[in-house]
C-alpha atoms as a PDB file:
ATOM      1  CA  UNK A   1     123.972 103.618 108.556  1.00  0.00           C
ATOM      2  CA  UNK A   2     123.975 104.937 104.836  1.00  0.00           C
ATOM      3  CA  UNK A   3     122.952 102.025 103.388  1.00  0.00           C
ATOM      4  CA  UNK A   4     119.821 101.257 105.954  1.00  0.00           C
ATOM      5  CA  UNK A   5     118.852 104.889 105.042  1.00  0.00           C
ATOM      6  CA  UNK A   6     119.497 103.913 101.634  1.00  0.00           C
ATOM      7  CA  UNK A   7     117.219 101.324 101.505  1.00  0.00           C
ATOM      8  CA  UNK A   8     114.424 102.657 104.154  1.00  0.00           C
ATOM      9  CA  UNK A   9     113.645 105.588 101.992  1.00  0.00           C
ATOM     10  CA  UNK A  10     113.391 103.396  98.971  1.00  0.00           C
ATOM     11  CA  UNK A  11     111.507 100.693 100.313  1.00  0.00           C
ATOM     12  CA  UNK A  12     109.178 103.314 102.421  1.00  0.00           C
ATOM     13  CA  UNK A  13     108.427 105.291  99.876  1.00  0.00           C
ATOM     14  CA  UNK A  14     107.976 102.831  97.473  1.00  0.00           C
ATOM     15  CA  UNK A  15     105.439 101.014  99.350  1.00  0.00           C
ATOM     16  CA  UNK A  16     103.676 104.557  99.976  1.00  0.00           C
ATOM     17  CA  UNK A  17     102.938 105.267  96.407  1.00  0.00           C
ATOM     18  CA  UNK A  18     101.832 101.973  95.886  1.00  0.00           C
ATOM     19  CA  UNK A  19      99.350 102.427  98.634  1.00  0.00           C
ATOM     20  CA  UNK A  20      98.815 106.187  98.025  1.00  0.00           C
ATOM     21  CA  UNK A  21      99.808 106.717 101.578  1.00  0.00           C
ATOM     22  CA  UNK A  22     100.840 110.114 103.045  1.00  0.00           C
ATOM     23  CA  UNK A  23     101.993 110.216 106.268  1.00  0.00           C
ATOM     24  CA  UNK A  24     101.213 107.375 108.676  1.00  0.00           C
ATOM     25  CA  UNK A  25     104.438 105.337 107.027  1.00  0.00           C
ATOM     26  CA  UNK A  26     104.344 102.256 108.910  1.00  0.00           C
ATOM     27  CA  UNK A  27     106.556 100.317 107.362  1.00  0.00           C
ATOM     28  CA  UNK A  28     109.348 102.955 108.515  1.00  0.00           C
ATOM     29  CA  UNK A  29     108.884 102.278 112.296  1.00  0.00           C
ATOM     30  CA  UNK A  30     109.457  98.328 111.328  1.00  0.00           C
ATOM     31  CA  UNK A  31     112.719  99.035 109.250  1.00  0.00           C
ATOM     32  CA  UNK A  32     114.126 101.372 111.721  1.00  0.00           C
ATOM     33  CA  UNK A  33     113.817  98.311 113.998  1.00  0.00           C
ATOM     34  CA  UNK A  34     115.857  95.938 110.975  1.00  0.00           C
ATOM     35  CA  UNK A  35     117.986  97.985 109.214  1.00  0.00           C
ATOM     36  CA  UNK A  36     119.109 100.428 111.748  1.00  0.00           C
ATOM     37  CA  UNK A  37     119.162  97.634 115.095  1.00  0.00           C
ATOM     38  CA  UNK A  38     117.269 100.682 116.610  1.00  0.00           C
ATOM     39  CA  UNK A  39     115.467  99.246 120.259  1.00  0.00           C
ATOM     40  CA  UNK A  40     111.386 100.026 120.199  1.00  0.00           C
ATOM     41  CA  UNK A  41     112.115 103.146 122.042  1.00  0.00           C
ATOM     42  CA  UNK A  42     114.339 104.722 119.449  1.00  0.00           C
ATOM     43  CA  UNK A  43     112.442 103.668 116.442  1.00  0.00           C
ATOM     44  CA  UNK A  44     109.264 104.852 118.459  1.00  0.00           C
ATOM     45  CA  UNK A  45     111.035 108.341 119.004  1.00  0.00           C
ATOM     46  CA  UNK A  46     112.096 108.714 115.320  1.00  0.00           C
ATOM     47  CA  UNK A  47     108.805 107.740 113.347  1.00  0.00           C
ATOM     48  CA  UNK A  48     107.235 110.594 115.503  1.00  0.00           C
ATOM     49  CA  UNK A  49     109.421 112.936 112.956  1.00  0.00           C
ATOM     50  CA  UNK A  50     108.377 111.003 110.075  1.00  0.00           C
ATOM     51  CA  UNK A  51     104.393 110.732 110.901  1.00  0.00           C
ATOM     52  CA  UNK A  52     104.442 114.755 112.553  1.00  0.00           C
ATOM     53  CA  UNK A  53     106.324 116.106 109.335  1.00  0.00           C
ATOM     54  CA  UNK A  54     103.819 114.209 106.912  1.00  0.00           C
ATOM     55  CA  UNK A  55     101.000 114.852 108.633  1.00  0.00           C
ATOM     56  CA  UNK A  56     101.835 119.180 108.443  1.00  0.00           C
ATOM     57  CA  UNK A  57     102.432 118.403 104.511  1.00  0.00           C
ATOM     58  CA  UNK A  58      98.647 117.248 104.332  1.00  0.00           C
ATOM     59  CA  UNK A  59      97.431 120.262 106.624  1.00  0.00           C
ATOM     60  CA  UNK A  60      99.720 122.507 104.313  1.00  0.00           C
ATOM     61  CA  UNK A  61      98.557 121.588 101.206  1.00  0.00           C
ATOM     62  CA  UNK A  62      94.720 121.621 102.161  1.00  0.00           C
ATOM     63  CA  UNK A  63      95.373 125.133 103.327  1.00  0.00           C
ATOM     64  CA  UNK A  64      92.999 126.720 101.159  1.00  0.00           C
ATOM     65  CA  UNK A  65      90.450 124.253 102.035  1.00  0.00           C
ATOM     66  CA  UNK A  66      90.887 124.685 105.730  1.00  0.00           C
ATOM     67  CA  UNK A  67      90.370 128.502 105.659  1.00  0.00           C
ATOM     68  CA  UNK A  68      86.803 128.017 103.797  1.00  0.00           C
ATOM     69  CA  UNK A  69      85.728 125.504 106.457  1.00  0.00           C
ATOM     70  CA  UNK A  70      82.121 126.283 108.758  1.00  0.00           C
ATOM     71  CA  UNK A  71      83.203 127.678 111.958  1.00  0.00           C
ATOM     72  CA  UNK A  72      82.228 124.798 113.928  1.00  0.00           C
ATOM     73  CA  UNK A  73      84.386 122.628 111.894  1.00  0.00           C
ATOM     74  CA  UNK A  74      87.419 124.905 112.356  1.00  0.00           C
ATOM     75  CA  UNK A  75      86.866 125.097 116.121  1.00  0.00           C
ATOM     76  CA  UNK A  76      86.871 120.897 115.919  1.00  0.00           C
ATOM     77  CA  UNK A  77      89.964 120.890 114.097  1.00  0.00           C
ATOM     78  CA  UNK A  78      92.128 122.815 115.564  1.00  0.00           C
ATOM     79  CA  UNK A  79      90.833 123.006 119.389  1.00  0.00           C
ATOM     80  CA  UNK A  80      88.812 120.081 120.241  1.00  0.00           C
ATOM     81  CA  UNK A  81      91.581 117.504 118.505  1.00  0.00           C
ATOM     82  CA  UNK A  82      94.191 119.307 119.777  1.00  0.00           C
ATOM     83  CA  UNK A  83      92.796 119.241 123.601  1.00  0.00           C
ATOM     84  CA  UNK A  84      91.476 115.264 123.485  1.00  0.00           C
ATOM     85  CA  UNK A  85      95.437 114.554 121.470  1.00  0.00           C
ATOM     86  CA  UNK A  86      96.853 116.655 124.442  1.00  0.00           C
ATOM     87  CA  UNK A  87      95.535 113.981 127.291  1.00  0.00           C
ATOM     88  CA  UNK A  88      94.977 111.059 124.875  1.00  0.00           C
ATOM     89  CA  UNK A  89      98.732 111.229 123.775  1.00  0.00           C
ATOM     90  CA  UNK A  90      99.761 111.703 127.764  1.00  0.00           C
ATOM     91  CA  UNK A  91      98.917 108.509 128.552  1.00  0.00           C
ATOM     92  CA  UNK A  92     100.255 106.905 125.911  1.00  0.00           C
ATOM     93  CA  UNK A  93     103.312 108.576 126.178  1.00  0.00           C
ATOM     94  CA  UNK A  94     103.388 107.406 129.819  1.00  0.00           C
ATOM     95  CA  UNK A  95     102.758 103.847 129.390  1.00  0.00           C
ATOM     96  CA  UNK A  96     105.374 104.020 126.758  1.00  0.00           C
ATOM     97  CA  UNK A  97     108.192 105.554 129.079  1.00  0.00           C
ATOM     98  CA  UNK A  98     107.561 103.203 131.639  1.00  0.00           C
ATOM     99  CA  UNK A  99     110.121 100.991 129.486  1.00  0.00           C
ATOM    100  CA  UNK A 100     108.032  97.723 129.046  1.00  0.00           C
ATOM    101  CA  UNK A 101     109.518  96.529 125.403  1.00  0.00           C
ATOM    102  CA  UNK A 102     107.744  93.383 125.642  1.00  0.00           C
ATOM    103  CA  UNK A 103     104.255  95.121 125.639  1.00  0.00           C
ATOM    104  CA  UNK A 104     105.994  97.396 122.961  1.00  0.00           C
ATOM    105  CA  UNK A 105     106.935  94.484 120.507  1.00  0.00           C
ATOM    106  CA  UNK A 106     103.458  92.732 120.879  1.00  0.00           C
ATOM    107  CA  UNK A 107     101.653  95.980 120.468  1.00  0.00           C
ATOM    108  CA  UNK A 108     103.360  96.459 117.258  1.00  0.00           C
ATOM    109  CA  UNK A 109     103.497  93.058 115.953  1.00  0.00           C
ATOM    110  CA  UNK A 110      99.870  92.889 116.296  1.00  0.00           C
ATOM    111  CA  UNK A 111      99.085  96.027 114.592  1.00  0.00           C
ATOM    112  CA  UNK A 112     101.210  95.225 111.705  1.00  0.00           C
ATOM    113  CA  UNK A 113      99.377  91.755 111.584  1.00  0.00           C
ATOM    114  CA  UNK A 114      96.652  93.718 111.962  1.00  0.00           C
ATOM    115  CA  UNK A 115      97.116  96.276 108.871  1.00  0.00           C
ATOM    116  CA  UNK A 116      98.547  93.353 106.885  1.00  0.00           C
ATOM    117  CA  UNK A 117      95.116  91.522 106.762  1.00  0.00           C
ATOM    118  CA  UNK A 118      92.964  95.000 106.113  1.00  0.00           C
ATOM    119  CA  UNK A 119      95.530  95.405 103.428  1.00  0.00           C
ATOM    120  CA  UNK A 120      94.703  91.707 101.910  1.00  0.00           C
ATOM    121  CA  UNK A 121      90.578  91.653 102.720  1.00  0.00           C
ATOM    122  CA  UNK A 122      89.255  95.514 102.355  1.00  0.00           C
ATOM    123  CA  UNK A 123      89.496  97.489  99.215  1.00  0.00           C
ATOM    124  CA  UNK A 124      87.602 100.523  98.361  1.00  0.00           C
ATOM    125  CA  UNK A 125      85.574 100.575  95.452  1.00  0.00           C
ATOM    126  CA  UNK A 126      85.091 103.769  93.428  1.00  0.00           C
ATOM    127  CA  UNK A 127      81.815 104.477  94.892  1.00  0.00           C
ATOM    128  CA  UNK A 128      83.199 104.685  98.853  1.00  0.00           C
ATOM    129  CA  UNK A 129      85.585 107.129  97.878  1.00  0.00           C
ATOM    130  CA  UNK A 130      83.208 110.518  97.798  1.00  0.00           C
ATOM    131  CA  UNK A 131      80.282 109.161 100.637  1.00  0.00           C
ATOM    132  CA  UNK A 132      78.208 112.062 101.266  1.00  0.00           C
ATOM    133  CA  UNK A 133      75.365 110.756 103.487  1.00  0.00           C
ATOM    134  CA  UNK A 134      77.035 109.157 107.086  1.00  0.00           C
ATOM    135  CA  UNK A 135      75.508 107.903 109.338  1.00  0.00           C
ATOM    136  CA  UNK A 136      75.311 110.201 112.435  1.00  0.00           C
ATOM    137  CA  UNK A 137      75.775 107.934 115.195  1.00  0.00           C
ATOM    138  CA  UNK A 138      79.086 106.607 113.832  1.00  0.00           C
ATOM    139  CA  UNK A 139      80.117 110.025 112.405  1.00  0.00           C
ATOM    140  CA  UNK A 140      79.784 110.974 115.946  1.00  0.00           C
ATOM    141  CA  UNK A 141      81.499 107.852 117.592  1.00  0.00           C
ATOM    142  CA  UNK A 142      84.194 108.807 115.356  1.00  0.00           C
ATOM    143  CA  UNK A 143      84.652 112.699 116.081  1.00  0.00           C
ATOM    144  CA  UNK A 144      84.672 111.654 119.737  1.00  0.00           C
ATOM    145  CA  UNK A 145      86.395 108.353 120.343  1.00  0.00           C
ATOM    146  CA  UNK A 146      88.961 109.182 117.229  1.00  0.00           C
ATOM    147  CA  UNK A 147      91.199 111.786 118.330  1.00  0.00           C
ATOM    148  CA  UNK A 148      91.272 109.825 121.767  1.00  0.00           C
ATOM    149  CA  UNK A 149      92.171 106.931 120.792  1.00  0.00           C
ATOM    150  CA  UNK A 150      94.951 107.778 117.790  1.00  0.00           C
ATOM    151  CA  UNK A 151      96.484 110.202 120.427  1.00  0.00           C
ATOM    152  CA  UNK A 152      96.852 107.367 122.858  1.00  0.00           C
ATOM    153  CA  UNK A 153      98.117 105.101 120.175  1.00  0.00           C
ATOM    154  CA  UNK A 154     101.172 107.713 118.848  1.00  0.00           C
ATOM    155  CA  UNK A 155     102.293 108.528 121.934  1.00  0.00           C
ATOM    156  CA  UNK A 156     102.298 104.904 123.153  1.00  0.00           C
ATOM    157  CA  UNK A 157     103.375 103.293 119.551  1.00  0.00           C
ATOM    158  CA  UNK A 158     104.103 105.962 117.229  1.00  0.00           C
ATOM    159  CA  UNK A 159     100.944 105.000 114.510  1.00  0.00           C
ATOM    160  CA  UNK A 160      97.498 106.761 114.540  1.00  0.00           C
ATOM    161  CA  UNK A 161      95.616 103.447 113.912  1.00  0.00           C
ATOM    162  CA  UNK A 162      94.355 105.332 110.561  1.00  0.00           C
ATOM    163  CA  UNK A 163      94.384 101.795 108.377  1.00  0.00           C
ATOM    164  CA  UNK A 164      92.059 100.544 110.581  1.00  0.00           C
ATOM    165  CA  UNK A 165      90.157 103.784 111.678  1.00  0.00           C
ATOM    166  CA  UNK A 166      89.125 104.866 108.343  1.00  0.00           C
ATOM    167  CA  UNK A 167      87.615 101.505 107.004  1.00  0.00           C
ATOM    168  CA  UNK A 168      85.526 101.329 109.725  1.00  0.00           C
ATOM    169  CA  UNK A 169      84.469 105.266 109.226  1.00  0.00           C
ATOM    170  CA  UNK A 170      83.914 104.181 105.679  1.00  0.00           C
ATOM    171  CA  UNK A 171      82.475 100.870 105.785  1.00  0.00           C
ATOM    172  CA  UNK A 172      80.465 101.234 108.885  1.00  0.00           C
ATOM    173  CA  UNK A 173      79.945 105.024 109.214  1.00  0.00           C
ATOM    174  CA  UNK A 174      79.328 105.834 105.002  1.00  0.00           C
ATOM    175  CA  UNK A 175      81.395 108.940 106.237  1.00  0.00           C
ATOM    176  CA  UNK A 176      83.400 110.714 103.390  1.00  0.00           C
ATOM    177  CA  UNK A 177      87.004 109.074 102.488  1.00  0.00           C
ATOM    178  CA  UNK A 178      88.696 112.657 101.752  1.00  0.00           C
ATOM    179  CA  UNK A 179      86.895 114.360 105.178  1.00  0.00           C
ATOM    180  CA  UNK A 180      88.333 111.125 107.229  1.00  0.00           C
ATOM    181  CA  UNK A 181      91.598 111.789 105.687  1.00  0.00           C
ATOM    182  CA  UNK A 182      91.766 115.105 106.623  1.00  0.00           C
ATOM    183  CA  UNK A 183      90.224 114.949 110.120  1.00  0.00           C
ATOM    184  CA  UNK A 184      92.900 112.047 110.646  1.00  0.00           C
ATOM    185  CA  UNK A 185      95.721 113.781 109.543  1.00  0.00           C
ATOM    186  CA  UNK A 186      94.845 117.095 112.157  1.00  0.00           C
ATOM    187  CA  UNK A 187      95.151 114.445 114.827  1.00  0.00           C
ATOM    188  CA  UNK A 188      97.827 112.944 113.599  1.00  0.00           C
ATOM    189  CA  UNK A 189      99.657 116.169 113.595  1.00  0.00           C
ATOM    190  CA  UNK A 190      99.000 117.448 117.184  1.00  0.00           C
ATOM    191  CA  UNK A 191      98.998 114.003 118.313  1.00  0.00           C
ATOM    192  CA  UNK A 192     102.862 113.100 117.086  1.00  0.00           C
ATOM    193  CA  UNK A 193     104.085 116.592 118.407  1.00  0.00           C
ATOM    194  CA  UNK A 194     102.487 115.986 121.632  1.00  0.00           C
ATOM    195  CA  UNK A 195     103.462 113.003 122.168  1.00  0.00           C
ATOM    196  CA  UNK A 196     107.116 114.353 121.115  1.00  0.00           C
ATOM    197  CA  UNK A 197     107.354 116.621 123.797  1.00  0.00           C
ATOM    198  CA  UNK A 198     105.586 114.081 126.350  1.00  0.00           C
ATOM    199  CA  UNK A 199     108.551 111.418 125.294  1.00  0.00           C
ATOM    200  CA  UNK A 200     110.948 113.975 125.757  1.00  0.00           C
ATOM    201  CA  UNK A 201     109.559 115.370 129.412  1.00  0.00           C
ATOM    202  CA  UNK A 202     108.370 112.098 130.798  1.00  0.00           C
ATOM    203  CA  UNK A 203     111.442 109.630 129.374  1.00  0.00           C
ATOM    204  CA  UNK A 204     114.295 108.854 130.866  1.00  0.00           C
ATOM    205  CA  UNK A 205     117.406 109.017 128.744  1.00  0.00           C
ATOM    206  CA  UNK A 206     117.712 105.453 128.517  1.00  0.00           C
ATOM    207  CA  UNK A 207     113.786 105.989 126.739  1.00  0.00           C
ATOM    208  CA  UNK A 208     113.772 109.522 125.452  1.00  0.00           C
ATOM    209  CA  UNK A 209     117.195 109.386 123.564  1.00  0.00           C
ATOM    210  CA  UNK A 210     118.907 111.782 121.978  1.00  0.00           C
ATOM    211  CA  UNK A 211     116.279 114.344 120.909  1.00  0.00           C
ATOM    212  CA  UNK A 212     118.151 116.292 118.034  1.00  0.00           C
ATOM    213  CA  UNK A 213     119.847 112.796 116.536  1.00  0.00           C
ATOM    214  CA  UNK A 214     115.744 111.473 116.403  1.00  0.00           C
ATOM    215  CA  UNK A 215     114.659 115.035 114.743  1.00  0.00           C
ATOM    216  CA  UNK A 216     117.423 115.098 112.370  1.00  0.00           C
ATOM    217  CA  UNK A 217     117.151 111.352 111.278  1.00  0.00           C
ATOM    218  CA  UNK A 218     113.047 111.538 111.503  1.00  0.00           C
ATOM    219  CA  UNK A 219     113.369 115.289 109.190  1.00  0.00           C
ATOM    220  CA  UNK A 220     115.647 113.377 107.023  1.00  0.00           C
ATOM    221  CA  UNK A 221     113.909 110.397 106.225  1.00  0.00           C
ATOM    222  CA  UNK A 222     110.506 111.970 106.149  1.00  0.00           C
ATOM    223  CA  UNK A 223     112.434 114.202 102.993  1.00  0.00           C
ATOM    224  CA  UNK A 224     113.887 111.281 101.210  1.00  0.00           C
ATOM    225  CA  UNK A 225     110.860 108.887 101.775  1.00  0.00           C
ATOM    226  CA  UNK A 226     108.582 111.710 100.308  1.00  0.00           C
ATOM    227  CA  UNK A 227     111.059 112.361  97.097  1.00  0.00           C
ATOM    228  CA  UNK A 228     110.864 108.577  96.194  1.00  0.00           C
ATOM    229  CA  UNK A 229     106.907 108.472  96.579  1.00  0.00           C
ATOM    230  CA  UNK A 230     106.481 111.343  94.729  1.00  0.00           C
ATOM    231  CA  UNK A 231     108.679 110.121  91.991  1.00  0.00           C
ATOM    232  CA  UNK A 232     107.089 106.551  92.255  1.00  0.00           C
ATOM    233  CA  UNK A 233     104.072 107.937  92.034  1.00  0.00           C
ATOM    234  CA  UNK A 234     104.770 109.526  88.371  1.00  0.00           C
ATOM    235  CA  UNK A 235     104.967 106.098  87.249  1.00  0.00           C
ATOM    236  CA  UNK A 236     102.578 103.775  88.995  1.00  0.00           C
ATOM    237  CA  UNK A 237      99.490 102.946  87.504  1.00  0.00           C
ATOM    238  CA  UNK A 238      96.436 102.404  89.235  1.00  0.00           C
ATOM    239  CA  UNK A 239      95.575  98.923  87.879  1.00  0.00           C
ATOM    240  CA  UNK A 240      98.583  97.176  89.240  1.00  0.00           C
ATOM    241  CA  UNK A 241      96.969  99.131  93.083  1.00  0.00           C
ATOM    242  CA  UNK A 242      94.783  95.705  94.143  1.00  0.00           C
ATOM    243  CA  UNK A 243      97.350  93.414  93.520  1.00  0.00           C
ATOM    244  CA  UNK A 244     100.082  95.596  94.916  1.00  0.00           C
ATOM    245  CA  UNK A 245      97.914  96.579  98.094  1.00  0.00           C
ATOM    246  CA  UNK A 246      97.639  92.333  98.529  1.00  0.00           C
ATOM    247  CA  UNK A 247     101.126  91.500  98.407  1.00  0.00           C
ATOM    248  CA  UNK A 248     102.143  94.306 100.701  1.00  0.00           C
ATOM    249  CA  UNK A 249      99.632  92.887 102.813  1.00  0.00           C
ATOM    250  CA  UNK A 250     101.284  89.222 102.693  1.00  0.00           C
ATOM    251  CA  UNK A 251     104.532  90.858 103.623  1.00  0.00           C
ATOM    252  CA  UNK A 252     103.537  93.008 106.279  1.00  0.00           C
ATOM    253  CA  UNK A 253     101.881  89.186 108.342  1.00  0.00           C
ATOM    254  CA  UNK A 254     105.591  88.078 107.142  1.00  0.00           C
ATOM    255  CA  UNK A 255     107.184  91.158 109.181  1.00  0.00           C
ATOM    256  CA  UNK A 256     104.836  90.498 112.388  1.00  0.00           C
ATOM    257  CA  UNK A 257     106.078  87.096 112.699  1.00  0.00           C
ATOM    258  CA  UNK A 258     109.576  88.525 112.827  1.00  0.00           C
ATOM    259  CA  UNK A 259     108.375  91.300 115.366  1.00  0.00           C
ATOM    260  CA  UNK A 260     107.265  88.473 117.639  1.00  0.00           C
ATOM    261  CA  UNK A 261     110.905  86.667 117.371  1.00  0.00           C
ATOM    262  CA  UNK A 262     112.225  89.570 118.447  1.00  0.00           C
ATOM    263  CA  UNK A 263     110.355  90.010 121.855  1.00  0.00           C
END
């Protein structure tokens, strides 16, 4: 158990400075499922600590730029994403407790072939990084369909879709990368402690597990994954980003194969 915490906080957070990620750790859900032998359920149950308690870090730190927000923003943040989480992250939750793990496995194989071939094919240049013109139909699309359809996907998988949701805000929408980011990370936050206590309320024990062993293992990882990012961080350099982002990419369409020999 040491050692696969060992070398999932090392690995995770790694990867996470490489790809100046912050809290939808992916690649944590898939070692949980190698290292520790966890089933989908479990390794479902902890990432929810791990994606909830990164998620609150963003919020925290943007604090000041939160308070300063329009009114109408505020009310969007922080009722309208939690209400459309709330009954998005229900029904995820409930498909998920139902117990299927082969629907389970191929959701999450998919997805990770999924973010492995965004991570090979779309990069960001300098200029898509501070958008200030979207469009409005997609900017609406997006404040609408996106808080619906992460919520379903954490509380039925555990990941917010946000490597696929924000090129397409980007890319398709011209909406601003650092808005996105934070709009994402609001859902993500209600959406994982939702779909916590809808795990918890809906699952049986043979699906909801041990709540305080998930909390204490998801709290602990989430601490030592964010101390090696950090640190990495300090020392990665931005040029070595595009190749880096392309290999992870490669490995990730590795991992999914693996996912679907497990099912």
């Amino acid at each position: 158990m040491l050692l696969a915490f060992g070398l999932t906080i090392v690995i995770v957070g790694f990867v996470t400075a490489g790809l100046s990620i912050k809290f939808d750790r992916f690649f944590a859900i898939l070692l949980l499922l190698f290292f520790f032998k966890y089933t989908i359920f479990e390794a479902v149950n902890v990432y929810l600590w791990i994606i909830m308690a990164g998620a609150l870090t963003i919020l925290l730190s943007n604090r000041e730029k939160l308070r300063v927000l329009p009114k109408k923003m505020k009310i969007k943040l922080f009722v309208g994403i939690p209400l459309f989480t709330l009954v998005a992250s229900f029904f995820g939750s409930l498909l998920f407790v139902t117990g299927n793990r082969t629907l389970l496995m191929v959701i999450l194989g998919t997805l990770a072939a999924l973010y492995g071939l965004r991570l090979i094919f779309i990069h960001f240049k300098p200029q898509e990084m501070d958008l200030q013109n979207p469009k409005p139909a997609v900017a609406r699309f997006c404040g609408f369909f996106g808080p619906l359809l992460s919520g379903f996907s954490i509380g039925l998988i555990g990941t917010s879709l946000k490597p696929l949701k924000i090129p397409f805000a980007v890319r398709a929408g011209k909406m601003n990368m650092k808005q996105v980011y934070l709009g994402n990370s609001t859902t993500a936050f209600f959406a994982a402690l939702f779909a916590i206590m809808w795990h918890a309320v809906l699952g049986e024990n043979s699906v909801s597990g041990n709540f305080y062993e998930q909390l204490l293992l998801g709290a602990s990882l989430w601490a030592g994954i964010h101390f090696v990012s950090e640190l990495t961080t300090l020392f990665f350099r931005n040029r070595w980003r595009k190749v880096f982002q392309i290999v992870i990419g490669i490995v990730l369409l590795v991992i999914a194969v693996k996912v679907f020999k497990l099912i």
